[in-house]
C-alpha atoms as a PDB file:
ATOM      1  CA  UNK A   1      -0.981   8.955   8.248  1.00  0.00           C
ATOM      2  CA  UNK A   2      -4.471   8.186   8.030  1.00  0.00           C
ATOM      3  CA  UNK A   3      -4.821   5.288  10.606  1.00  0.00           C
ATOM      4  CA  UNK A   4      -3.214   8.440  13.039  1.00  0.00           C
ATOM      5  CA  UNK A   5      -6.113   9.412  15.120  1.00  0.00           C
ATOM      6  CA  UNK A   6      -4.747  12.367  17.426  1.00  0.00           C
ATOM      7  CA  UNK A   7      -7.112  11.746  20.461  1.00  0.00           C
ATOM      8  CA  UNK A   8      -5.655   8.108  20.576  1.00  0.00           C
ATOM      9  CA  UNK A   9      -2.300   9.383  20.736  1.00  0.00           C
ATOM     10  CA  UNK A  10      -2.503  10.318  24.076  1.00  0.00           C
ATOM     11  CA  UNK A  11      -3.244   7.506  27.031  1.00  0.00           C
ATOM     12  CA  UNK A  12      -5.840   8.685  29.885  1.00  0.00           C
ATOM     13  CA  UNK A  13      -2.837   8.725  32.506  1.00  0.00           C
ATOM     14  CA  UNK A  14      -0.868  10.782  29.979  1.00  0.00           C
ATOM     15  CA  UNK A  15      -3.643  13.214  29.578  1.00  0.00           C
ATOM     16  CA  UNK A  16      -4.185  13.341  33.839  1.00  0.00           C
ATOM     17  CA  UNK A  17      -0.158  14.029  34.347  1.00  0.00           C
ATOM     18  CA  UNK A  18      -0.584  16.783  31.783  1.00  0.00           C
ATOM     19  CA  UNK A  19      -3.860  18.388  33.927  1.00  0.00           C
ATOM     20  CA  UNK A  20      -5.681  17.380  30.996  1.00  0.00           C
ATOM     21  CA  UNK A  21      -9.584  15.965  30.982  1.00  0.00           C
ATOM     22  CA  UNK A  22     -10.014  12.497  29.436  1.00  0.00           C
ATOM     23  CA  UNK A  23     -11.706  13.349  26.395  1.00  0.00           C
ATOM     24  CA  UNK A  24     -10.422  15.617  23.655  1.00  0.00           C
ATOM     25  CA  UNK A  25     -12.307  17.621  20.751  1.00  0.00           C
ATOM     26  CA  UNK A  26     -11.666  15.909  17.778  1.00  0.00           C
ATOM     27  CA  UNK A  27     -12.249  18.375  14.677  1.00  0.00           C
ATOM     28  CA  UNK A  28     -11.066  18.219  10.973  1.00  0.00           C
ATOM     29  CA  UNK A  29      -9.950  21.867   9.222  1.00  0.00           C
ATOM     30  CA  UNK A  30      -8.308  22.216   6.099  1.00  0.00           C
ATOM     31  CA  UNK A  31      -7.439  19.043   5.889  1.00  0.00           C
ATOM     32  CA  UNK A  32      -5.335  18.600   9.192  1.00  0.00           C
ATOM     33  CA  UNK A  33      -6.989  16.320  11.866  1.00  0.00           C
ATOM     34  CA  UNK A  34      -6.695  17.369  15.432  1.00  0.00           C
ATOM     35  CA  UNK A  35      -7.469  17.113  18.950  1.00  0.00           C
ATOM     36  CA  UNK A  36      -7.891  19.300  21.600  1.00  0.00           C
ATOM     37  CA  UNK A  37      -7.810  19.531  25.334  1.00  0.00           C
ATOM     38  CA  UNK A  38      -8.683  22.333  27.748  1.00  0.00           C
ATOM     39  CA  UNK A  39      -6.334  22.101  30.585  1.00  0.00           C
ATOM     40  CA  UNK A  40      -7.543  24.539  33.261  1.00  0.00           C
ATOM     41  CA  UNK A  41      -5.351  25.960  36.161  1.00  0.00           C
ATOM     42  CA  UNK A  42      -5.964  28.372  38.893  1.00  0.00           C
ATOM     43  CA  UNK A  43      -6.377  31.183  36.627  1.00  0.00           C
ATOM     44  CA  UNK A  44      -8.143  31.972  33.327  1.00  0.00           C
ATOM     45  CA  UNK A  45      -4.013  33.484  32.412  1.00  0.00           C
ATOM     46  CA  UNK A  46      -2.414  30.478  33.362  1.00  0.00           C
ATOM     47  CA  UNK A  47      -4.997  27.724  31.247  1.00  0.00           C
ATOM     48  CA  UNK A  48      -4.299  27.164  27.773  1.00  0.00           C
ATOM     49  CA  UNK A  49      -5.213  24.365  25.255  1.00  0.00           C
ATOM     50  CA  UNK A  50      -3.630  21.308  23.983  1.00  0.00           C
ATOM     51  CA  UNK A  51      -3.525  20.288  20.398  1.00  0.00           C
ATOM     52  CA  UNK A  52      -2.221  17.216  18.673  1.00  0.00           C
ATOM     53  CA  UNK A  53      -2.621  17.376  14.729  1.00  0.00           C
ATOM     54  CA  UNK A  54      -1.626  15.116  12.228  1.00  0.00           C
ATOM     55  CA  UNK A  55      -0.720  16.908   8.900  1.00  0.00           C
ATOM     56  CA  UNK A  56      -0.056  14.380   6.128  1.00  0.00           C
ATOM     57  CA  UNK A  57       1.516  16.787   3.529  1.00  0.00           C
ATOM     58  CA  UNK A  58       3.790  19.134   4.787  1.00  0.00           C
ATOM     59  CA  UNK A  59       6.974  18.009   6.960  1.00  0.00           C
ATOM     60  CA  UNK A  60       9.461  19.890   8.952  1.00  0.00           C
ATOM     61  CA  UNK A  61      10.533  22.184   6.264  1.00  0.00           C
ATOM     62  CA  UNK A  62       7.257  23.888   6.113  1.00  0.00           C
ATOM     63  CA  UNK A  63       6.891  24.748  10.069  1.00  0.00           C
ATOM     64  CA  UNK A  64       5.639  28.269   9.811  1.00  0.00           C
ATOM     65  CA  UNK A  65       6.899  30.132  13.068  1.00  0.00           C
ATOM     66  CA  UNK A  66       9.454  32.172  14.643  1.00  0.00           C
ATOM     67  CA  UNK A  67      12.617  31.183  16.691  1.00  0.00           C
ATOM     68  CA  UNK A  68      12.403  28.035  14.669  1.00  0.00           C
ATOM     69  CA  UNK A  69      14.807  25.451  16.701  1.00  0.00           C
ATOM     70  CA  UNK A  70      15.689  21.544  15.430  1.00  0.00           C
ATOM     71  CA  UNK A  71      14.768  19.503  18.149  1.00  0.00           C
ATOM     72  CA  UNK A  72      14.956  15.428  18.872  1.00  0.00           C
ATOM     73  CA  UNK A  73      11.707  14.189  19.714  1.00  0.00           C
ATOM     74  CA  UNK A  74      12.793  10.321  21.005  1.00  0.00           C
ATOM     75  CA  UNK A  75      13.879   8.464  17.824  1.00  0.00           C
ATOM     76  CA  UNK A  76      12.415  11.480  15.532  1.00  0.00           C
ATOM     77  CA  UNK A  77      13.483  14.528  14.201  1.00  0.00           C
ATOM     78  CA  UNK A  78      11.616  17.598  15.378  1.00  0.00           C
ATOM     79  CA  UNK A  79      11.245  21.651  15.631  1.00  0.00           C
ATOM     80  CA  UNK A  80      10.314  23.783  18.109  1.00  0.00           C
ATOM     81  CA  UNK A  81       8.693  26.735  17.250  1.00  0.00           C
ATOM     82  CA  UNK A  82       6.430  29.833  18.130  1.00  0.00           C
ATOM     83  CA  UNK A  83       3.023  30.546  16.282  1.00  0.00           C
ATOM     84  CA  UNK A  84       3.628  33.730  14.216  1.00  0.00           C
ATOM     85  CA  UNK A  85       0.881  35.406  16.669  1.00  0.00           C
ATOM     86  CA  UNK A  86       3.079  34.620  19.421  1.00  0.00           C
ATOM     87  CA  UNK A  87       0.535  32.914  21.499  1.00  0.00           C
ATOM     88  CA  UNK A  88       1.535  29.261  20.926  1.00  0.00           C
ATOM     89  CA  UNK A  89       4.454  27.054  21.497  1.00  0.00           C
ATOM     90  CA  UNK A  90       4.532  24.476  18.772  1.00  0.00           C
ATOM     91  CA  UNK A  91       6.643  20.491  18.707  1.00  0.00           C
ATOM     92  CA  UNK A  92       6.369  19.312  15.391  1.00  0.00           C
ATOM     93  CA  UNK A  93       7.656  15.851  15.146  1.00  0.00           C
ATOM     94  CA  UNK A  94       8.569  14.382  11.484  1.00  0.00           C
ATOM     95  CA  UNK A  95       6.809  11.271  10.320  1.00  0.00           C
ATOM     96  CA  UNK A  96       8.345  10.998   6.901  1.00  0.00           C
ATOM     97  CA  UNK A  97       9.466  14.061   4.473  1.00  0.00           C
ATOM     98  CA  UNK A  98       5.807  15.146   4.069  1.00  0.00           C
ATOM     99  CA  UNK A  99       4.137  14.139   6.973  1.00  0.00           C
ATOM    100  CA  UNK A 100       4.229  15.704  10.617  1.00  0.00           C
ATOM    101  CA  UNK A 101       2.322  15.530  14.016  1.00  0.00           C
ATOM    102  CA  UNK A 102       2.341  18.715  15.386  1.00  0.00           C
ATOM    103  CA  UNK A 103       1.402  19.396  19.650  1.00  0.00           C
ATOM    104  CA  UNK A 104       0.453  22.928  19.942  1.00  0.00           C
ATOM    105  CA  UNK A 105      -0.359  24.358  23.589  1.00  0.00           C
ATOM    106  CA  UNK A 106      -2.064  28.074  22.932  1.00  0.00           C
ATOM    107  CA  UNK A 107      -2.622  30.521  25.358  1.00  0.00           C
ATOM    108  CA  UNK A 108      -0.817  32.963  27.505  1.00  0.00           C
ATOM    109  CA  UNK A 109       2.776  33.765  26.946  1.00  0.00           C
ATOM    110  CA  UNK A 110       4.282  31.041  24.542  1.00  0.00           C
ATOM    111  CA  UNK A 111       7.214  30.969  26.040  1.00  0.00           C
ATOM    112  CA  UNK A 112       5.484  29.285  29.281  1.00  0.00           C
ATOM    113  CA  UNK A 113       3.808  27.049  26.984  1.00  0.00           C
ATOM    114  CA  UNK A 114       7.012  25.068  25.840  1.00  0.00           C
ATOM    115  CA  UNK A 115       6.849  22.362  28.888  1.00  0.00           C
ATOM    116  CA  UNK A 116       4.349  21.173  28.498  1.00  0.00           C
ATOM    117  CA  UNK A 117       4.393  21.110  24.580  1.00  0.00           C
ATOM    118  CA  UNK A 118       7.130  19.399  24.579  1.00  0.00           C
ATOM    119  CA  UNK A 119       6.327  16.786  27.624  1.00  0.00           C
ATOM    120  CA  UNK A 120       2.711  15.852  25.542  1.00  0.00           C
ATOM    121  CA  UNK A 121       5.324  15.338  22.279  1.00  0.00           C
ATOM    122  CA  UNK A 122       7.293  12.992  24.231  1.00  0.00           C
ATOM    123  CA  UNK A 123       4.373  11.030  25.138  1.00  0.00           C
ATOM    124  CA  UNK A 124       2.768  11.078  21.546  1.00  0.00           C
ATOM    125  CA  UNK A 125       6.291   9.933  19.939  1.00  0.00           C
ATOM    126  CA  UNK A 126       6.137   6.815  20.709  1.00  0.00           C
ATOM    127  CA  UNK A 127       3.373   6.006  18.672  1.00  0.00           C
ATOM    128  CA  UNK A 128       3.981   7.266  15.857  1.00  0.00           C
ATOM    129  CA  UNK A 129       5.523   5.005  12.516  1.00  0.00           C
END
């Protein structure tokens, strides 16, 4: 898991057919490496922000959310969840029994939020071990 960088685990056309700018925030915090992407839309309601994070010790059976459902992610095992504040849809996709990437799209109503979650996990999936 450490060779994963999450702003390489999105290509540049990827990013553009998720409404996504080129270049992501890389950041490190408690230990989980991420990435993030502000994808703006017509309206401050309707924008919301991308995260990939690679978390290289906890799996799938430590996704912390609500309406927790298992999920195929290509070849991988996966959940779908919602952030206990209710203002994220979350993909994790398993990597091995203690490792996960998760893609996280906050803002709005999370419900909205699970497209394109789940379109940005099927474009990170392929590259992961």
């Amino acid at each position: 898991m450490d060779d994963l960088d999450p702003c390489e685990l999105l290509s540049s056309s990827e990013l553009s057919r998720l409404g996504a700018p080129a270049q992501g925030e890389a950041e490190e915090l408690a230990g989980v490496r991420h990435c993030d992407w502000r994808v703006e839309k017509s309206s401050a309601a309707a924008s919301y922000t991308l995260s990939v994070q690679v978390l290289g010790k906890v799996g799938l059976a430590d996704v912390n959310g609500t309406g927790k459902q298992d999920i195929e992610v290509g070849s991988h095992k996966g959940v779908r969840s919602t952030r206990p504040s209710g203002v994220a849809c979350v993909v994790s996709i398993e990597v091995a029994e203690k490792a996960r990437v998760d893609v996280v799209v906050t803002g709005g109503e999370a419900a909205s939020r699970c497209g394109p979650a789940e379109e940005a996990a099927g474009f990170v999936e392929p590259r992961l071990p």
